[in-house]
N, C-alpha and C. Protein backbone atom coordinates (compact mmCIF):
# COMPACT_ATOMS: atom_id res chain seq x y z
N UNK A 1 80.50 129.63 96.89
CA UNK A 1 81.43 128.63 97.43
C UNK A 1 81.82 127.68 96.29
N UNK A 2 82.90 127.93 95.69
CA UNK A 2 83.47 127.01 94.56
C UNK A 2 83.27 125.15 95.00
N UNK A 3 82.82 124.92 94.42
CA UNK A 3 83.27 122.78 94.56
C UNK A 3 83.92 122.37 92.95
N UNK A 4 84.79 121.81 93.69
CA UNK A 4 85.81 120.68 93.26
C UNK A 4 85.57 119.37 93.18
N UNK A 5 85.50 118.60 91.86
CA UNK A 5 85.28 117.07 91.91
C UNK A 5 86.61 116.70 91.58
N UNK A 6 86.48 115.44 92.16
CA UNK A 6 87.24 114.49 91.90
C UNK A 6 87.55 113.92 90.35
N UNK A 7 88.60 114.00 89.74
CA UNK A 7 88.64 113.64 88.28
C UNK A 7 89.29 112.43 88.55
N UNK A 8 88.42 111.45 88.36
CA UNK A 8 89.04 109.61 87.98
C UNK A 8 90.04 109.45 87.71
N UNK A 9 89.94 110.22 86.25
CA UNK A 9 90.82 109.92 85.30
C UNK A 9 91.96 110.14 85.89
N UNK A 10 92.39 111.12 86.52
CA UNK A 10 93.70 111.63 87.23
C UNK A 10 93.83 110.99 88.98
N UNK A 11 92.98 110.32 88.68
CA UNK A 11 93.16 110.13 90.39
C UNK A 11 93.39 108.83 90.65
N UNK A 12 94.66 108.15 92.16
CA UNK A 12 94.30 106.72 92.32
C UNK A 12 94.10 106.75 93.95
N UNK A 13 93.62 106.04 94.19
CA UNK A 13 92.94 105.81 95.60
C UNK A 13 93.88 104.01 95.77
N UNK A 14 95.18 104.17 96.47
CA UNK A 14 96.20 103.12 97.13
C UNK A 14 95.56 103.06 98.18
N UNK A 15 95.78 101.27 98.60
CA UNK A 15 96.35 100.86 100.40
C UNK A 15 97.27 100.09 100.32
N UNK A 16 98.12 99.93 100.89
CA UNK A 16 99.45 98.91 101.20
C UNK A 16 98.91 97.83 102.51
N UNK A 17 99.44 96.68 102.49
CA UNK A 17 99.11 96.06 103.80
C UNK A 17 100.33 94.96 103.83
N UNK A 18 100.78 94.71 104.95
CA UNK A 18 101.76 93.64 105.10
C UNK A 18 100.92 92.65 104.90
N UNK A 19 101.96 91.57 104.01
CA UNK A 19 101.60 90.23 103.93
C UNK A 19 102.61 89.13 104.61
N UNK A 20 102.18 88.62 105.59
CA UNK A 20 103.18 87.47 105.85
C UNK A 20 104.80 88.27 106.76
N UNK A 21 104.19 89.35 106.70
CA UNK A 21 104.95 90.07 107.50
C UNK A 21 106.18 90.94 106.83
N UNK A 22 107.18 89.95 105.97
CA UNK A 22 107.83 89.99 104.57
C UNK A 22 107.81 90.84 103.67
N UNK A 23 106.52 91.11 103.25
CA UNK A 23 106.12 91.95 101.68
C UNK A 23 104.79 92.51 101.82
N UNK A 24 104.76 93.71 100.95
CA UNK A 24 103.40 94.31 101.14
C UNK A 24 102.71 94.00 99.65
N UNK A 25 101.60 93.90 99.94
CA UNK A 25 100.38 93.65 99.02
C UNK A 25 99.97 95.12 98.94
N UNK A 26 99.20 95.54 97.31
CA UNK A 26 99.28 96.78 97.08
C UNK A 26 97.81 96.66 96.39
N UNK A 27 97.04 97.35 96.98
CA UNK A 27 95.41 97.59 96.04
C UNK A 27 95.28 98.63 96.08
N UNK A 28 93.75 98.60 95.20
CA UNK A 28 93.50 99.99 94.65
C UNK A 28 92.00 99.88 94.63
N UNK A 29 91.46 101.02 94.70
CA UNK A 29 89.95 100.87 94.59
C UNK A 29 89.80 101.82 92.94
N UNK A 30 89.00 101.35 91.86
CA UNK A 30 88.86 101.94 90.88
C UNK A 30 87.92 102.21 90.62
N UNK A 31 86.60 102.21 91.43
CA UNK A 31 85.84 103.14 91.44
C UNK A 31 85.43 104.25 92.56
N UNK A 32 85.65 105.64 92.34
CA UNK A 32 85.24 106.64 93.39
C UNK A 32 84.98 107.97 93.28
N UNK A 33 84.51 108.60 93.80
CA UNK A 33 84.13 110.31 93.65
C UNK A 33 84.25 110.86 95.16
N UNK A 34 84.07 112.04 94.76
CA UNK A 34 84.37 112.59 95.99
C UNK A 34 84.05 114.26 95.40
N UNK A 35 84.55 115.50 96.37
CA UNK A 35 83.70 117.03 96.36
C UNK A 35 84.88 118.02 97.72
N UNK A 36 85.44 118.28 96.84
CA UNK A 36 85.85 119.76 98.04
C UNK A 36 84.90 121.20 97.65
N UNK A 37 84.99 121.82 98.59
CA UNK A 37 83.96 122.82 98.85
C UNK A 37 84.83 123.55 99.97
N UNK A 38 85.19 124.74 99.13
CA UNK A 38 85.80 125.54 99.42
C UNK A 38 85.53 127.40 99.66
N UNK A 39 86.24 127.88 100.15
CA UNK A 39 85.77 129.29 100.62
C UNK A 39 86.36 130.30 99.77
N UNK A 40 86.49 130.70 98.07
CA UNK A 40 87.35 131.55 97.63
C UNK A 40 88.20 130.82 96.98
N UNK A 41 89.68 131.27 97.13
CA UNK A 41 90.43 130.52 96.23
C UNK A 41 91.39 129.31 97.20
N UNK A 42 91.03 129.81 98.61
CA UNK A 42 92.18 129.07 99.35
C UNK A 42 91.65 127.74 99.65
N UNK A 43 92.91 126.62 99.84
CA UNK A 43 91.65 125.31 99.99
C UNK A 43 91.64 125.00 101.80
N UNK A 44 92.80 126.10 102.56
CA UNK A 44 91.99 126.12 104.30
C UNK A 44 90.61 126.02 104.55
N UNK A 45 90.53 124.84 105.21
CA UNK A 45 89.26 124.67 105.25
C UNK A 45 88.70 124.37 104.61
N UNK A 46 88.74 123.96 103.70
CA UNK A 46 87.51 122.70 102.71
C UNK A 46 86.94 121.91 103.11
N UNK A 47 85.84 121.66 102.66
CA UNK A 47 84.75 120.90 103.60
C UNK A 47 85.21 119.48 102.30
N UNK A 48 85.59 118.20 102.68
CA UNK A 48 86.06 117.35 101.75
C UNK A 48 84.80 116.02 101.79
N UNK A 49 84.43 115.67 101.10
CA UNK A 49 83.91 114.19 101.55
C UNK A 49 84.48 113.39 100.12
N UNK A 50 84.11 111.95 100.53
CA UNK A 50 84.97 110.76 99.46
C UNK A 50 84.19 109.80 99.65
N UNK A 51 84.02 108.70 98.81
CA UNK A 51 83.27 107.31 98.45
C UNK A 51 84.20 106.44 97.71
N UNK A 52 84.12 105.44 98.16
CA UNK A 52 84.71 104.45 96.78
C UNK A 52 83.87 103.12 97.11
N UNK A 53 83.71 102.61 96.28
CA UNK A 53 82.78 101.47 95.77
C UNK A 53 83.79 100.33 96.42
N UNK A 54 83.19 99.43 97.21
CA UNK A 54 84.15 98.43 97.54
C UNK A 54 84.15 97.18 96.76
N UNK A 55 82.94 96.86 95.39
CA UNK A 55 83.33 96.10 95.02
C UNK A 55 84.52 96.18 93.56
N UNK A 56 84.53 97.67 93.56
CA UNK A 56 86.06 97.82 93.03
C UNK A 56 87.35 97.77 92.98
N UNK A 57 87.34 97.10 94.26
CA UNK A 57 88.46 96.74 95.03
C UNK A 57 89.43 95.89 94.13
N UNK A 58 90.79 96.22 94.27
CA UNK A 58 91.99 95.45 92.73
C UNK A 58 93.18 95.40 93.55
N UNK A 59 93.91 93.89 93.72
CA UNK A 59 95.01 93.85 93.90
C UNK A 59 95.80 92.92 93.05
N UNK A 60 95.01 92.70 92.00
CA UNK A 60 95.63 92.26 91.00
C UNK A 60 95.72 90.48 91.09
N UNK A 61 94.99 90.33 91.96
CA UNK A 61 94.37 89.12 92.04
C UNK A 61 93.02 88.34 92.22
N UNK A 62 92.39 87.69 91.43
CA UNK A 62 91.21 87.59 91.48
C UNK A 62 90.71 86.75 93.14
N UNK A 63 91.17 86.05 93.66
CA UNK A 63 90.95 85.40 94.68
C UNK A 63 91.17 86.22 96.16
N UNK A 64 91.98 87.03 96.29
CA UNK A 64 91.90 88.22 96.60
C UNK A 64 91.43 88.92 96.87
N UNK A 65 90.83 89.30 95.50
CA UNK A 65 89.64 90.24 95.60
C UNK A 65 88.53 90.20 95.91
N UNK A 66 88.22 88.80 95.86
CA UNK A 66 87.18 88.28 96.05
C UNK A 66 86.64 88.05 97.79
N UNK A 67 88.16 87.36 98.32
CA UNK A 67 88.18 87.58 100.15
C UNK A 67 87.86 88.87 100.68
N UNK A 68 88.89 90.32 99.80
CA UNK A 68 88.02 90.74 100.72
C UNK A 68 86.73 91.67 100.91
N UNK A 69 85.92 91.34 99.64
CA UNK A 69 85.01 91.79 99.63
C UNK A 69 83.74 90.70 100.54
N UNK A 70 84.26 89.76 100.73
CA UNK A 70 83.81 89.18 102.13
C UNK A 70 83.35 89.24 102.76
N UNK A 71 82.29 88.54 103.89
CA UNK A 71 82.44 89.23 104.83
C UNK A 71 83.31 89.14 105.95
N UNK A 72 84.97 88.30 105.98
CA UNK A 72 85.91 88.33 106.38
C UNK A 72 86.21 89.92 106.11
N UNK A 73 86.23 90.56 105.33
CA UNK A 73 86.95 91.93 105.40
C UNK A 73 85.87 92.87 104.95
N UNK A 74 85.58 93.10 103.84
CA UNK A 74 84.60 94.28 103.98
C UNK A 74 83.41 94.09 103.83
N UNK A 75 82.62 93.10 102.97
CA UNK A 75 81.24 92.74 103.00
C UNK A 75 80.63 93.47 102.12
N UNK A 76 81.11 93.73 100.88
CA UNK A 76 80.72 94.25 99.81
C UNK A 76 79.22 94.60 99.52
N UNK A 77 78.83 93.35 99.70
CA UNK A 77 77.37 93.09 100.15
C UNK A 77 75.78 93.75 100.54
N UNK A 78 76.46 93.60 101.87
CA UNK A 78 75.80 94.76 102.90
C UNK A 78 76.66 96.03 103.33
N UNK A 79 77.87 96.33 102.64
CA UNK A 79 78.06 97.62 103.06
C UNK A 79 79.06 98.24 101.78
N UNK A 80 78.30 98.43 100.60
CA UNK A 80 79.16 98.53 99.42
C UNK A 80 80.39 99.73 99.15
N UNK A 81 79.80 100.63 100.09
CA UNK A 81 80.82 101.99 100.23
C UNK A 81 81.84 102.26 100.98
N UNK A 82 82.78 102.74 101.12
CA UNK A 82 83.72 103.09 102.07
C UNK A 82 83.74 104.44 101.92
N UNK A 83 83.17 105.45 103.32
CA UNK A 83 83.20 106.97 102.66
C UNK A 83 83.88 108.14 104.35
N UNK A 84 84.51 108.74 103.57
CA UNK A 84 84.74 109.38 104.51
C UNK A 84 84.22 110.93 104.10
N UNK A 85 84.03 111.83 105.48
CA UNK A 85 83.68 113.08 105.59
C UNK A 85 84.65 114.28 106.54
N UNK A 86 85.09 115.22 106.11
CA UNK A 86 86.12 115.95 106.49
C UNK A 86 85.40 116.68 107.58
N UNK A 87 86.01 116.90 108.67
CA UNK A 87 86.03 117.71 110.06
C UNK A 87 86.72 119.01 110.09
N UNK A 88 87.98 118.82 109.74
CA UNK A 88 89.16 119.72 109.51
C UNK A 88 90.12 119.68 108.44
N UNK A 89 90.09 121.25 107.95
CA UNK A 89 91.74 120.72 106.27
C UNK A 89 92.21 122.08 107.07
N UNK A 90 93.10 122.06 107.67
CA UNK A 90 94.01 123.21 107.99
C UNK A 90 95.54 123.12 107.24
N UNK A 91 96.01 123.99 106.95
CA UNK A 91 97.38 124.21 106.78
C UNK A 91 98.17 124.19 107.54
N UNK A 92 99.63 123.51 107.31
CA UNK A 92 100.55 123.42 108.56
C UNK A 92 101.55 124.00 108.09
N UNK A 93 101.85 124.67 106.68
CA UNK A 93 102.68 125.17 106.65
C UNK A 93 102.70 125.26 104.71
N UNK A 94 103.51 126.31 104.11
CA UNK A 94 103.39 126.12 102.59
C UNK A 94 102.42 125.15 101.99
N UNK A 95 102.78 124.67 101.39
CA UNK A 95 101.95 123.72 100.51
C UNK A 95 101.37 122.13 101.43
N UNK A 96 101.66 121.83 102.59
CA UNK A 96 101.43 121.13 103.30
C UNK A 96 100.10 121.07 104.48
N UNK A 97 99.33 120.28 104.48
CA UNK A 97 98.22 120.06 105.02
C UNK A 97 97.50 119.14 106.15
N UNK A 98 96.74 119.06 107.25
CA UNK A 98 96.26 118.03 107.99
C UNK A 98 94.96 118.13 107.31
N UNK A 99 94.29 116.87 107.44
CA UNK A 99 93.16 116.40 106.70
C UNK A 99 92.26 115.54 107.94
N UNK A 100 91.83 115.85 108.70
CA UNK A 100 91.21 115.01 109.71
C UNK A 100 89.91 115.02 109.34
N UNK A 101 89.05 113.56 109.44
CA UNK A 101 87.66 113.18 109.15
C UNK A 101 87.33 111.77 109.64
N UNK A 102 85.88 111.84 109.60
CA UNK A 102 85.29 110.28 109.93
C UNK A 102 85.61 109.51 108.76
N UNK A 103 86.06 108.24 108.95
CA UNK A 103 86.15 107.47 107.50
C UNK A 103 84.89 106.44 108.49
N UNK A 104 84.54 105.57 107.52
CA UNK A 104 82.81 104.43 107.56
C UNK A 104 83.37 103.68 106.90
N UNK A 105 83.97 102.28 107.37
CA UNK A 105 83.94 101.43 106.63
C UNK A 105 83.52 100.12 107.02
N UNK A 106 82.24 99.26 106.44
CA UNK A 106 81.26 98.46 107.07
C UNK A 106 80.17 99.45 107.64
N UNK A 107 79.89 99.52 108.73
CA UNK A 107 78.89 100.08 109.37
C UNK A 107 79.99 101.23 110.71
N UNK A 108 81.02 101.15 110.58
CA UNK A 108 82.00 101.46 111.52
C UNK A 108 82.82 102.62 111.17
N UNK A 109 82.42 103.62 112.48
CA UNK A 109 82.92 105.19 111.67
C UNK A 109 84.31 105.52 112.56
N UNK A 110 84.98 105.99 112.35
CA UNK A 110 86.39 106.46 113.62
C UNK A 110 87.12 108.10 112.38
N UNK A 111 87.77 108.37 113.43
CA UNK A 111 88.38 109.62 112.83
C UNK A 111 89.73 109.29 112.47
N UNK A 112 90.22 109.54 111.05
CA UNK A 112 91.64 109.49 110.49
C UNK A 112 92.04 110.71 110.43
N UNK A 113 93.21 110.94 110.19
CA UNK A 113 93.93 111.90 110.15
C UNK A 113 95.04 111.68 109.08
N UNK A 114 95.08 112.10 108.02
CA UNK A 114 95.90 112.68 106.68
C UNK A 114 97.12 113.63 106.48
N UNK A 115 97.70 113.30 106.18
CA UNK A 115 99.26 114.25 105.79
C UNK A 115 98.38 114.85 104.38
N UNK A 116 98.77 115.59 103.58
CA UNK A 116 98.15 116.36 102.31
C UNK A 116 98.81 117.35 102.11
N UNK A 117 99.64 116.77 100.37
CA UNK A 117 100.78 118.14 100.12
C UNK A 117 100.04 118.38 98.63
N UNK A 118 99.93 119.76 98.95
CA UNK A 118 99.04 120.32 97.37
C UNK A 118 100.17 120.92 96.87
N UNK A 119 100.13 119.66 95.15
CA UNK A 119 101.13 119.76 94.24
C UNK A 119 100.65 121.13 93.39
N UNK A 120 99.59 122.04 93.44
CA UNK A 120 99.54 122.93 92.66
C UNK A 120 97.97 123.29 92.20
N UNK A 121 97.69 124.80 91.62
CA UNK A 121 96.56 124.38 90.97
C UNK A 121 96.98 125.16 89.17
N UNK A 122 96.39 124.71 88.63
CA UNK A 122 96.63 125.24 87.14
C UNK A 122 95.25 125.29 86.16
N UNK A 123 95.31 125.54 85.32
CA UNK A 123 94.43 125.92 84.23
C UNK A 123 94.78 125.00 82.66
N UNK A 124 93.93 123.89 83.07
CA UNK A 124 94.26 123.08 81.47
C UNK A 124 93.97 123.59 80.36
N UNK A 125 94.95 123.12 79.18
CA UNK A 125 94.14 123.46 78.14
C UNK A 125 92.98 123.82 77.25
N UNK A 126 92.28 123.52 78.16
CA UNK A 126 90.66 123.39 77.93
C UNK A 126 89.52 124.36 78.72
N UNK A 127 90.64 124.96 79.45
CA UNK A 127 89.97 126.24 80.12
C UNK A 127 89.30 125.56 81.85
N UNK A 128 89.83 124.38 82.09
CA UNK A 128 89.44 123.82 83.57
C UNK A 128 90.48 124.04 84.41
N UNK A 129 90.29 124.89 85.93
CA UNK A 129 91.35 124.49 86.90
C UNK A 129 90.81 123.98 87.45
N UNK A 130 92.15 123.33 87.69
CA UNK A 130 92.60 121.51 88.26
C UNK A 130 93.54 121.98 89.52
N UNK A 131 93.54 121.39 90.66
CA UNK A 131 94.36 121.40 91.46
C UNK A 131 94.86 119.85 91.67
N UNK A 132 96.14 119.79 92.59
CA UNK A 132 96.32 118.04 92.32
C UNK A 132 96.74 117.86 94.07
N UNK A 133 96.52 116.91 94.43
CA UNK A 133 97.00 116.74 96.06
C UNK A 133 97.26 115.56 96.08
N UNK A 134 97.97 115.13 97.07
CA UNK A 134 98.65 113.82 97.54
C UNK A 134 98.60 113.54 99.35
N UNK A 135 98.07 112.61 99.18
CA UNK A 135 97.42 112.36 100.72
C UNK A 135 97.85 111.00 101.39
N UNK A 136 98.35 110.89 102.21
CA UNK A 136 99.04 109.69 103.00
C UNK A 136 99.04 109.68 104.32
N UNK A 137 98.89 108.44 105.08
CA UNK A 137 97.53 108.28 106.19
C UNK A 137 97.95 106.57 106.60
N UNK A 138 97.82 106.33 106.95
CA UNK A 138 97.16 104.90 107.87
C UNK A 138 96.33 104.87 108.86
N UNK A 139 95.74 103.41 109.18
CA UNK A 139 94.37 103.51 110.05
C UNK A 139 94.58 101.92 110.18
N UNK A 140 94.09 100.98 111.12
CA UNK A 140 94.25 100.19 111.96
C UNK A 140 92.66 99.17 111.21
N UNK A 141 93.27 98.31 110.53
CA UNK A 141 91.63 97.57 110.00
C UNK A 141 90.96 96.97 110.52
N UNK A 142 91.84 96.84 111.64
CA UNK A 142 90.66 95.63 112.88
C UNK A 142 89.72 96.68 113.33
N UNK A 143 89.92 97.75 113.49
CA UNK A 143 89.24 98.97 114.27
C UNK A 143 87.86 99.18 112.95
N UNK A 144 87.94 98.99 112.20
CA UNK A 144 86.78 99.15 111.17
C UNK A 144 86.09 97.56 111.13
N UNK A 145 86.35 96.71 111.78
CA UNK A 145 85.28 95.72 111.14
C UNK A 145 86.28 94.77 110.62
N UNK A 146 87.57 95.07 109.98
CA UNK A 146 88.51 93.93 109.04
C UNK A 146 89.57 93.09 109.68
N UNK A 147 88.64 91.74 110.41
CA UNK A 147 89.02 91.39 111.77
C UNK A 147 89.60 90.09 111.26
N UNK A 148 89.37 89.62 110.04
CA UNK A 148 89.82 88.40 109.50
C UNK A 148 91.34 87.92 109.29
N UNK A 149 91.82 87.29 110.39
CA UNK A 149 93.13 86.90 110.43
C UNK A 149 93.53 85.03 110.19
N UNK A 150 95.06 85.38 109.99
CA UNK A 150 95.61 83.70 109.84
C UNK A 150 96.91 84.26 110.55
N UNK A 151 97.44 82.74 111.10
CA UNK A 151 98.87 82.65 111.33
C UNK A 151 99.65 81.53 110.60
N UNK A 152 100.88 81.27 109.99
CA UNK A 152 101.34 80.64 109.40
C UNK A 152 101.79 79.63 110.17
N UNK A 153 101.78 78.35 109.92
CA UNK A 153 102.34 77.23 111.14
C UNK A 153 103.71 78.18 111.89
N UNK A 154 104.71 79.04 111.44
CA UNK A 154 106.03 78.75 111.77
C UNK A 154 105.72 80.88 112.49
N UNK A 155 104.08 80.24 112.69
CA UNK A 155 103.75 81.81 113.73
C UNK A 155 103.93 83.20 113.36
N UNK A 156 104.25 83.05 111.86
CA UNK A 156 103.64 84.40 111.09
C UNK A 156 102.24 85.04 110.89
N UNK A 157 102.21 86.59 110.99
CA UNK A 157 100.91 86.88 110.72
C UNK A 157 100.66 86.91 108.99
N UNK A 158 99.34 86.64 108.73
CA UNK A 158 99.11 86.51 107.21
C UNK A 158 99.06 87.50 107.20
N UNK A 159 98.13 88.78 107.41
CA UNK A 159 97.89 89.89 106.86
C UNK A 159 97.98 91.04 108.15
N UNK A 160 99.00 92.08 107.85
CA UNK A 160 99.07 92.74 109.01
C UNK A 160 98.07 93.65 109.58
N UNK A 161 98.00 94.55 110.61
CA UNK A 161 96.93 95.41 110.90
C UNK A 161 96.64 96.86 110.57
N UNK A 162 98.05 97.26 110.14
CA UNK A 162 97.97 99.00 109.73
C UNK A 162 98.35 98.65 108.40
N UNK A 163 97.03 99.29 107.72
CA UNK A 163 96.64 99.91 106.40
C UNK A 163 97.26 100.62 105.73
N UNK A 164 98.35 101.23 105.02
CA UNK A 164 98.55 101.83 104.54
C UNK A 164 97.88 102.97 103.10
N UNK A 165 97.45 104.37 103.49
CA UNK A 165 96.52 104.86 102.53
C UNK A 165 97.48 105.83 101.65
N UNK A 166 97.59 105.70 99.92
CA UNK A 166 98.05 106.89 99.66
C UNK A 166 97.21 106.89 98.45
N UNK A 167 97.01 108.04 97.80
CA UNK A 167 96.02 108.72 97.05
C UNK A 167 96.57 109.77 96.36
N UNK A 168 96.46 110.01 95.19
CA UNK A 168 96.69 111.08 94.21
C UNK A 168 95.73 111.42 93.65
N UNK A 169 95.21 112.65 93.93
CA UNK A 169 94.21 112.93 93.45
C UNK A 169 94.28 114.38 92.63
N UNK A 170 93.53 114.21 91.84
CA UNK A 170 93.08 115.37 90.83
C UNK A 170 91.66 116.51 91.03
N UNK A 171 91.35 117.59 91.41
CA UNK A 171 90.49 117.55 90.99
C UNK A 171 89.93 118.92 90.50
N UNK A 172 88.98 119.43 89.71
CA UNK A 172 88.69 119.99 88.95
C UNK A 172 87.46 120.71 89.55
N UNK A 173 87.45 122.31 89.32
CA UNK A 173 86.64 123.08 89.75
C UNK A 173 85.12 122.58 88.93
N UNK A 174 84.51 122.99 89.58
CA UNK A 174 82.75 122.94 88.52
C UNK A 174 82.90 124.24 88.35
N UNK A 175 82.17 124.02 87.21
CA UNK A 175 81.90 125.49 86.88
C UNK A 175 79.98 125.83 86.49
């Protein structure tokens, strides 16, 4: 059964979130790994799991970053990981994919469901195949634990409720 890691270097792990209703705020988690495990050469059915470190959390602001590792939002703390585990990777068609799994974030598990278009697999210079995928998703943050809200005097929400997830990922057979 071939496994696939996650290559960093090639990979970013996005969320989008409305701010103020107006504009979206854009982070990134920069630390994470993850493992497909696969049957042969096809990736139907890969057994997927993922981690990312939540106090890696980056939106390019330090105060920010700091909320929401919080325990207003994730609680870095006592629950440093955010990890999800795959249920189902079926194909829906050519290069296009559903990705359904438990994501855990805090102590709080629910099932997401993933769009996933595999850009290819190839053979680097260096004698490694690499496959590359692109995965896009939302999920509801009050439903995980990320319950910390404001309203603006003039009855705006500060931070909205659907998450936006997109991810480019890389990753590279073991050999």
């Amino acid at each position: 059964m071939p496994t696939w890691n996650i290559d960093p270097t090639h990979s970013e792990i996005q969320f989008k979130v409305k701010h103020l209703v107006i504009s979206t705020v854009t982070g990134y988690f920069r630390s994470f790994n993850g493992t497909v495990e696969t049957e042969g050469d096809s990736f139907e059915g890969a057994k997927i799991t993922f981690e990312a470190d939540i106090d890696s959390v980056d939106t390019n602001n330090e105060d920010r970053d700091t909320h929401l590792k919080s325990d207003d939002f994730f609680n870095a703390e006592k629950f440093p990981k955010m990890k999800f585990e795959s249920t189902s990777f079926k194909n829906t068609g050519g290069d296009n994919y559903e990705l359904t799994g438990n994501m855990t974030i805090r102590d709080v598990t629910k099932e997401i469901t993933l769009d996933v278009t595999h850009g290819g697999t190839v053979e680097d210079p260096y004698g490694q195949t690499k496959a590359g995928f692109e995965l896009n998703g939302s999920l509801n943050r009050k439903e995980f634990g990320l319950k910390w809200s404001a309203v603006t005097e003039a009855g705006s929400v500060v931070v909205g409720d659907e998450v936006k997830l997109l991810m480019n990922v890389q990753v590279v057979e073991a050999v």
